[in-house]
PDB file of N, CA and C in Angstrom:
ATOM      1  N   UNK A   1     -70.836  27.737 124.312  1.00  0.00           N
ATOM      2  CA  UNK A   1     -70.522  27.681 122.904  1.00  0.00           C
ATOM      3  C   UNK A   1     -70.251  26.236 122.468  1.00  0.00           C
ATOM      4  N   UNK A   2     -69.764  25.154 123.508  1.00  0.00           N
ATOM      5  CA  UNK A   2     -69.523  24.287 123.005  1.00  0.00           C
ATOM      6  C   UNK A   2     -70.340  23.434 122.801  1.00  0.00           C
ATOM      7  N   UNK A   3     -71.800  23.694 123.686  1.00  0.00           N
ATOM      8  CA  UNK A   3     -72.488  22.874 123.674  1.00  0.00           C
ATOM      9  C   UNK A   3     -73.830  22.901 122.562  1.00  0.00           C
ATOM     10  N   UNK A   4     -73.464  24.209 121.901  1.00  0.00           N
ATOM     11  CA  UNK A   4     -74.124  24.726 121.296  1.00  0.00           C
ATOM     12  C   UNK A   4     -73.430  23.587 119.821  1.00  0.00           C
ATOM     13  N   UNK A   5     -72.332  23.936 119.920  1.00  0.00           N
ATOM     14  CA  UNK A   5     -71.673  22.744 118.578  1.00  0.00           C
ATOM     15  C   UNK A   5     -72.033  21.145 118.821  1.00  0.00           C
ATOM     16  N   UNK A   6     -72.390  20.844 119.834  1.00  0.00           N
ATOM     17  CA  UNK A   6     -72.431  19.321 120.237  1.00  0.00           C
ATOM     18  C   UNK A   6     -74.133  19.097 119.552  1.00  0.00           C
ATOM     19  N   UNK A   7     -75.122  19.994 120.348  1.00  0.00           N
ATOM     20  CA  UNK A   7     -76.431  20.095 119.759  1.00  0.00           C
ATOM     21  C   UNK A   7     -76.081  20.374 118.211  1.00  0.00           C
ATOM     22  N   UNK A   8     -75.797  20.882 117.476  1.00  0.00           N
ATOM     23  CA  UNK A   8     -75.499  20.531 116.012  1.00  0.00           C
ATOM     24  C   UNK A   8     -75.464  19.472 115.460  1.00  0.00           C
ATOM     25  N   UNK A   9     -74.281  18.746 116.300  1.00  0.00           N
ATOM     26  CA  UNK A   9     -73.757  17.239 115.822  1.00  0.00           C
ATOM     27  C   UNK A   9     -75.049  16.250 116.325  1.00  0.00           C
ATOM     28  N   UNK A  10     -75.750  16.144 117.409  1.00  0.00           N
ATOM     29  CA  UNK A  10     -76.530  15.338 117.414  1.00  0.00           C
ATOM     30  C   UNK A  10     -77.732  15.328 116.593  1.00  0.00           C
ATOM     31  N   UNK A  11     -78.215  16.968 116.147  1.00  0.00           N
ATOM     32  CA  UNK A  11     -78.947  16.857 115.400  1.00  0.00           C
ATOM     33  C   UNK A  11     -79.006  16.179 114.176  1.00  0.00           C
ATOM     34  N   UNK A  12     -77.439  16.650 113.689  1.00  0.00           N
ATOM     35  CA  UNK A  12     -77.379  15.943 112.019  1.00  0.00           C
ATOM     36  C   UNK A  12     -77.169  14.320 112.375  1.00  0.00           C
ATOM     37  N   UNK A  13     -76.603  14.298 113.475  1.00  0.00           N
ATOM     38  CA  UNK A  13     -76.720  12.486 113.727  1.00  0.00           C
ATOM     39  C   UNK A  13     -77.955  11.536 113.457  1.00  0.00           C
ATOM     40  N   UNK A  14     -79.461  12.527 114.196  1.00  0.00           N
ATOM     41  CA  UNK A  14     -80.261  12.261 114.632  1.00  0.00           C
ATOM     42  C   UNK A  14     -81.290  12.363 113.039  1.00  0.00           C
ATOM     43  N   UNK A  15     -81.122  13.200 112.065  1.00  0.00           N
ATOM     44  CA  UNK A  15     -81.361  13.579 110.514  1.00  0.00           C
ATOM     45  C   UNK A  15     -80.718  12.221 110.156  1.00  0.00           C
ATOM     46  N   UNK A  16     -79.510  12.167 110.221  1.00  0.00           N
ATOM     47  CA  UNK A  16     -79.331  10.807 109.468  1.00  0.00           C
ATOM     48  C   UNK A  16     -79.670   9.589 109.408  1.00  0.00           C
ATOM     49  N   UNK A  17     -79.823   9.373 110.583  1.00  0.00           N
ATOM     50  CA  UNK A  17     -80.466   8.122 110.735  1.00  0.00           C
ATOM     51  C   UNK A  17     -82.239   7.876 110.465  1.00  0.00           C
ATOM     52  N   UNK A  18     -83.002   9.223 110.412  1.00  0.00           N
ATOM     53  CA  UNK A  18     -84.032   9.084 109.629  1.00  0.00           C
ATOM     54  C   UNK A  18     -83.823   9.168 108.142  1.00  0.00           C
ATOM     55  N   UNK A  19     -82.990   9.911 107.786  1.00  0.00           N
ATOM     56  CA  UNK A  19     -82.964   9.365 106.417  1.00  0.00           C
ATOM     57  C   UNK A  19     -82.733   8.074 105.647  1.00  0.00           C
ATOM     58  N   UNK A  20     -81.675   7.541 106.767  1.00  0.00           N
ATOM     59  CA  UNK A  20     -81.494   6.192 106.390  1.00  0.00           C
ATOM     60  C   UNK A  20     -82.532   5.306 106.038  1.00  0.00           C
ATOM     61  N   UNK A  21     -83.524   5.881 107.349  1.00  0.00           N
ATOM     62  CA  UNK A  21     -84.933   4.697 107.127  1.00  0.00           C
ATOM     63  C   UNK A  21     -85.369   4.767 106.052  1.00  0.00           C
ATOM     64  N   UNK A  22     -85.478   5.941 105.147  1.00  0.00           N
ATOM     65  CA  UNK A  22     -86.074   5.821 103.918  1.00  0.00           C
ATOM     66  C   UNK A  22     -85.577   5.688 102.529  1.00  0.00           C
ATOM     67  N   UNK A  23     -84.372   4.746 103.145  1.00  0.00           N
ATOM     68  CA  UNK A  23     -83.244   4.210 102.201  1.00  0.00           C
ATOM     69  C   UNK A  23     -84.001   2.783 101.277  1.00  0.00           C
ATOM     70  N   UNK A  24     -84.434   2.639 100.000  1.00  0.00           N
ATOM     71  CA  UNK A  24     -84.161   1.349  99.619  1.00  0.00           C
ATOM     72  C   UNK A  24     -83.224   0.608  99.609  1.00  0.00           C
ATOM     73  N   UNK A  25     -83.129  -0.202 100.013  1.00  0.00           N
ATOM     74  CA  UNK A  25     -81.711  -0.908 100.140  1.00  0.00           C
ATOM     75  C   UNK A  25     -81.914  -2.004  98.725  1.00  0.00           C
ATOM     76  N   UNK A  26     -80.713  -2.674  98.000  1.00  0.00           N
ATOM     77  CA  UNK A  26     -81.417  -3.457  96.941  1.00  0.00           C
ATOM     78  C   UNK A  26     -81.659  -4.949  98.068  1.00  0.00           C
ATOM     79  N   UNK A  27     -82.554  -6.000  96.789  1.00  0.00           N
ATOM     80  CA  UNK A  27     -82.508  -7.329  97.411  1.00  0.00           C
ATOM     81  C   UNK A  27     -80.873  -7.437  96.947  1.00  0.00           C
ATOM     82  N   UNK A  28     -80.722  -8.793  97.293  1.00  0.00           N
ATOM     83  CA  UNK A  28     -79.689  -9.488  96.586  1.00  0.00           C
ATOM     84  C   UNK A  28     -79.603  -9.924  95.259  1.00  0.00           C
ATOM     85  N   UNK A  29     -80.978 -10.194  94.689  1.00  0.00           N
ATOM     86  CA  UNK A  29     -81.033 -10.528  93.290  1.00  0.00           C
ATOM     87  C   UNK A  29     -80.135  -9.187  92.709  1.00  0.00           C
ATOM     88  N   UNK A  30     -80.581  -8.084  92.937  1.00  0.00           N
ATOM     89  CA  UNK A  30     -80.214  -6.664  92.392  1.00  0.00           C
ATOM     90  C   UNK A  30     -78.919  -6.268  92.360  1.00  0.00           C
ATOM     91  N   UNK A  31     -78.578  -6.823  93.178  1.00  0.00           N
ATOM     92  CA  UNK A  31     -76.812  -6.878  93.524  1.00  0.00           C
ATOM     93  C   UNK A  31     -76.255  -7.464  93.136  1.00  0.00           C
ATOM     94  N   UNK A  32     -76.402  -8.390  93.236  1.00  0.00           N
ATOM     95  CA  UNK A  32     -75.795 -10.020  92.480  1.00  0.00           C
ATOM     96  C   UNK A  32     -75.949  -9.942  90.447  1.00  0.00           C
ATOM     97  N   UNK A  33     -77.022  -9.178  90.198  1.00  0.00           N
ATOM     98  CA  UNK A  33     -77.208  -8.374  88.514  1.00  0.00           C
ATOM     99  C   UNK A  33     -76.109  -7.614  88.332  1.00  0.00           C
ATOM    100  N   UNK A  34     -76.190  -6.534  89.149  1.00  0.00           N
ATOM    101  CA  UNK A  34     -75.347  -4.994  88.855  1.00  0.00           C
ATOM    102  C   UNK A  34     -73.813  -5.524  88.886  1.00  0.00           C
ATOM    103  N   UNK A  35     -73.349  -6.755  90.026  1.00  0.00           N
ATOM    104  CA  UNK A  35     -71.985  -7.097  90.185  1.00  0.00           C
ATOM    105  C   UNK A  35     -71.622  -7.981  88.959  1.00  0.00           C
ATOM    106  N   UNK A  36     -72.401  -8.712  88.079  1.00  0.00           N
ATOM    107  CA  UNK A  36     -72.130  -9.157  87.246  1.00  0.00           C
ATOM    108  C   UNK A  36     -71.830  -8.705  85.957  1.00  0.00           C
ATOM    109  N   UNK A  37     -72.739  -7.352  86.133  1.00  0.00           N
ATOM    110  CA  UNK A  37     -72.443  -6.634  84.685  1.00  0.00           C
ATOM    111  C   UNK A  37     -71.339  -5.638  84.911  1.00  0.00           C
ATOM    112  N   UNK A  38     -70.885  -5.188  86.010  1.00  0.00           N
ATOM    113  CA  UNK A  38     -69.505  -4.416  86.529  1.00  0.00           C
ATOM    114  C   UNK A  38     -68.442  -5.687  86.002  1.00  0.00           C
ATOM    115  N   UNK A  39     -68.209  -7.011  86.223  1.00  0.00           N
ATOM    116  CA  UNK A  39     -67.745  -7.795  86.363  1.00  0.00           C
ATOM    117  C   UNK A  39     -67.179  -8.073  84.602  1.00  0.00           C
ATOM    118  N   UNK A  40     -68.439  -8.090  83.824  1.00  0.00           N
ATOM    119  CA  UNK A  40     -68.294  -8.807  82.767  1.00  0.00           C
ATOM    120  C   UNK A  40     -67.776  -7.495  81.553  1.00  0.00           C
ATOM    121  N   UNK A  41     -68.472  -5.947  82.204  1.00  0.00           N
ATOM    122  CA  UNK A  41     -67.878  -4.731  81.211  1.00  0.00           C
ATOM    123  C   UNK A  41     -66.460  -5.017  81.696  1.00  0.00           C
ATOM    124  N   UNK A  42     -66.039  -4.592  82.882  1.00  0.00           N
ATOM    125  CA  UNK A  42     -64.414  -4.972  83.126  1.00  0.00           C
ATOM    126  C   UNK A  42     -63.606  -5.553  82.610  1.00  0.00           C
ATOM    127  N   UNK A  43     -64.271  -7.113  82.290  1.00  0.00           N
ATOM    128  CA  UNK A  43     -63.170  -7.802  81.462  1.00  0.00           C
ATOM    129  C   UNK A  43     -63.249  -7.592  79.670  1.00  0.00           C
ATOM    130  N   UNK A  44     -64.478  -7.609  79.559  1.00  0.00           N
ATOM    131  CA  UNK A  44     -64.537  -6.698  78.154  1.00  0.00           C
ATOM    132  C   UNK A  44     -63.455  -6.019  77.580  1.00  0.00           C
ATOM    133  N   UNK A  45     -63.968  -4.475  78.639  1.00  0.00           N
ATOM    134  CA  UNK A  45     -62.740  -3.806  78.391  1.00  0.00           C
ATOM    135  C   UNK A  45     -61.358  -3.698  78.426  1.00  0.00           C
ATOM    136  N   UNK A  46     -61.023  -4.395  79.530  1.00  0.00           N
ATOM    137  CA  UNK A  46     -59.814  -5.333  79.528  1.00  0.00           C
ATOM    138  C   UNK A  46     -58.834  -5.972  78.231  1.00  0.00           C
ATOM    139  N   UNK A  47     -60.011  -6.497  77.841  1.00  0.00           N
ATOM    140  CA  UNK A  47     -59.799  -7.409  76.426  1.00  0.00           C
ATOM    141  C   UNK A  47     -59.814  -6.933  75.350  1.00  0.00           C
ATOM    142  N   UNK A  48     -61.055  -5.631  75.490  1.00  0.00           N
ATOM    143  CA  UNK A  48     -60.369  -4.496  74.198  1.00  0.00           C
ATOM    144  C   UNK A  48     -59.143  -4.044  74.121  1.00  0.00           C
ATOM    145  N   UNK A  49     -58.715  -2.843  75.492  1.00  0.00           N
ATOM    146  CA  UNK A  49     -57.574  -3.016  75.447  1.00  0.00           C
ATOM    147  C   UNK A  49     -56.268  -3.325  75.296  1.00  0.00           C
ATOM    148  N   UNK A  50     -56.136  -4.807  75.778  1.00  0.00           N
ATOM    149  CA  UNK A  50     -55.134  -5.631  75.350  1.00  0.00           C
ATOM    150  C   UNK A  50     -54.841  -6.107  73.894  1.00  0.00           C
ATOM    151  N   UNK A  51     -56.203  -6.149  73.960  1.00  0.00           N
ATOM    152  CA  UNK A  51     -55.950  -6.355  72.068  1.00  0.00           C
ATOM    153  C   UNK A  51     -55.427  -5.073  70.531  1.00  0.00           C
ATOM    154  N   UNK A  52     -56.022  -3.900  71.473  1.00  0.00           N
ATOM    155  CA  UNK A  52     -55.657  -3.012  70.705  1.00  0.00           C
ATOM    156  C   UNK A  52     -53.666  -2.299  71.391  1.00  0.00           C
ATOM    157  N   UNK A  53     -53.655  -2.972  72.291  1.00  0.00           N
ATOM    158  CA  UNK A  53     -51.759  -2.724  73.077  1.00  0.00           C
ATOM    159  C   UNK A  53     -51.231  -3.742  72.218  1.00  0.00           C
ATOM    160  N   UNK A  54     -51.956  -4.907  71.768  1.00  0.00           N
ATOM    161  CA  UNK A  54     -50.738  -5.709  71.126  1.00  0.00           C
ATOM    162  C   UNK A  54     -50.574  -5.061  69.524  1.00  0.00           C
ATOM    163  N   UNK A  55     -51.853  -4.779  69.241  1.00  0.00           N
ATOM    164  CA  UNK A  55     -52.013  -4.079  67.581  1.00  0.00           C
ATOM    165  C   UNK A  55     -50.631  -3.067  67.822  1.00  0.00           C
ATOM    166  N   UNK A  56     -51.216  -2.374  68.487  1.00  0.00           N
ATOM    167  CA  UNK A  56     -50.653  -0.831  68.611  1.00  0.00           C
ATOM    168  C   UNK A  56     -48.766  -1.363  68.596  1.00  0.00           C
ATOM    169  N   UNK A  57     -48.219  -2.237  69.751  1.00  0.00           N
ATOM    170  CA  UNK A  57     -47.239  -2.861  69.556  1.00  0.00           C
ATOM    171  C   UNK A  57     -46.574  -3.759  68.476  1.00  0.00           C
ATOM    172  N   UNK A  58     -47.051  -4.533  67.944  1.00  0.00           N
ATOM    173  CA  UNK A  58     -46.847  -5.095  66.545  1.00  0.00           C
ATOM    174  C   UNK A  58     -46.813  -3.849  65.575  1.00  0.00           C
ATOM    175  N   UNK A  59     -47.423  -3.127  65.325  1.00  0.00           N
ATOM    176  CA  UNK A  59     -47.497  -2.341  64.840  1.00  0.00           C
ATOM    177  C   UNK A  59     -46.184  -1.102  64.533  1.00  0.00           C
ATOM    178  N   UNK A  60     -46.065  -0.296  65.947  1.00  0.00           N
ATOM    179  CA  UNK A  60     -44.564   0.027  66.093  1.00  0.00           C
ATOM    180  C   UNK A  60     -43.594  -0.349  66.336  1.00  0.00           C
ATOM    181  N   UNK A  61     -43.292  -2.306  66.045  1.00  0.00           N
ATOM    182  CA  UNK A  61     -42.271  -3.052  65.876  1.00  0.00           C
ATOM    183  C   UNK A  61     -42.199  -2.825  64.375  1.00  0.00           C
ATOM    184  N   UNK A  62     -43.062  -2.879  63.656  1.00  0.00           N
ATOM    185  CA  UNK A  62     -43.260  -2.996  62.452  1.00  0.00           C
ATOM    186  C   UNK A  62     -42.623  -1.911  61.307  1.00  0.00           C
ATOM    187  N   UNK A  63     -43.050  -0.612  62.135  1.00  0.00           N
ATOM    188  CA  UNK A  63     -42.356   0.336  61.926  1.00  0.00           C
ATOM    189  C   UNK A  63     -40.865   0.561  61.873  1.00  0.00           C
ATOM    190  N   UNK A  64     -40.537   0.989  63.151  1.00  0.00           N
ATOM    191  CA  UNK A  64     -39.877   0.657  63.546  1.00  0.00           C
ATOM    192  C   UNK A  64     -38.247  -0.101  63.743  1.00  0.00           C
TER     193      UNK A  64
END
């Protein structure tokens, strides 16, 4: 029985690593794109944020 579970595991071991092969992997150009635009929405939003926490704060000082 146990070896019956071990043949399982090597199989899906043995599946994975062919799948891998038919992995595109990106270049670096592609990476070095995608990390920049993760990079630059981040601070964006960031900056929306903050700007609408200080509104929102001035705001219910104002009140307040």
């Amino acid at each position: 029985m146990g070896s019956l579970k071990m043949d399982k595991i090597k199989t899906f071991v043995k599946e994975c690593a062919v799948e891998l092969k038919k992995v595109v992997w990106p270049n670096r150009d592609d990476v070095l794109a995608s990390v920049k635009v993760v990079v630059f929405s981040t601070v964006a939003v960031a900056i929306v944020l903050g700007l609408l926490d200080v509104a929102f704060t001035s705001f219910m000082r104002f009140v307040f």
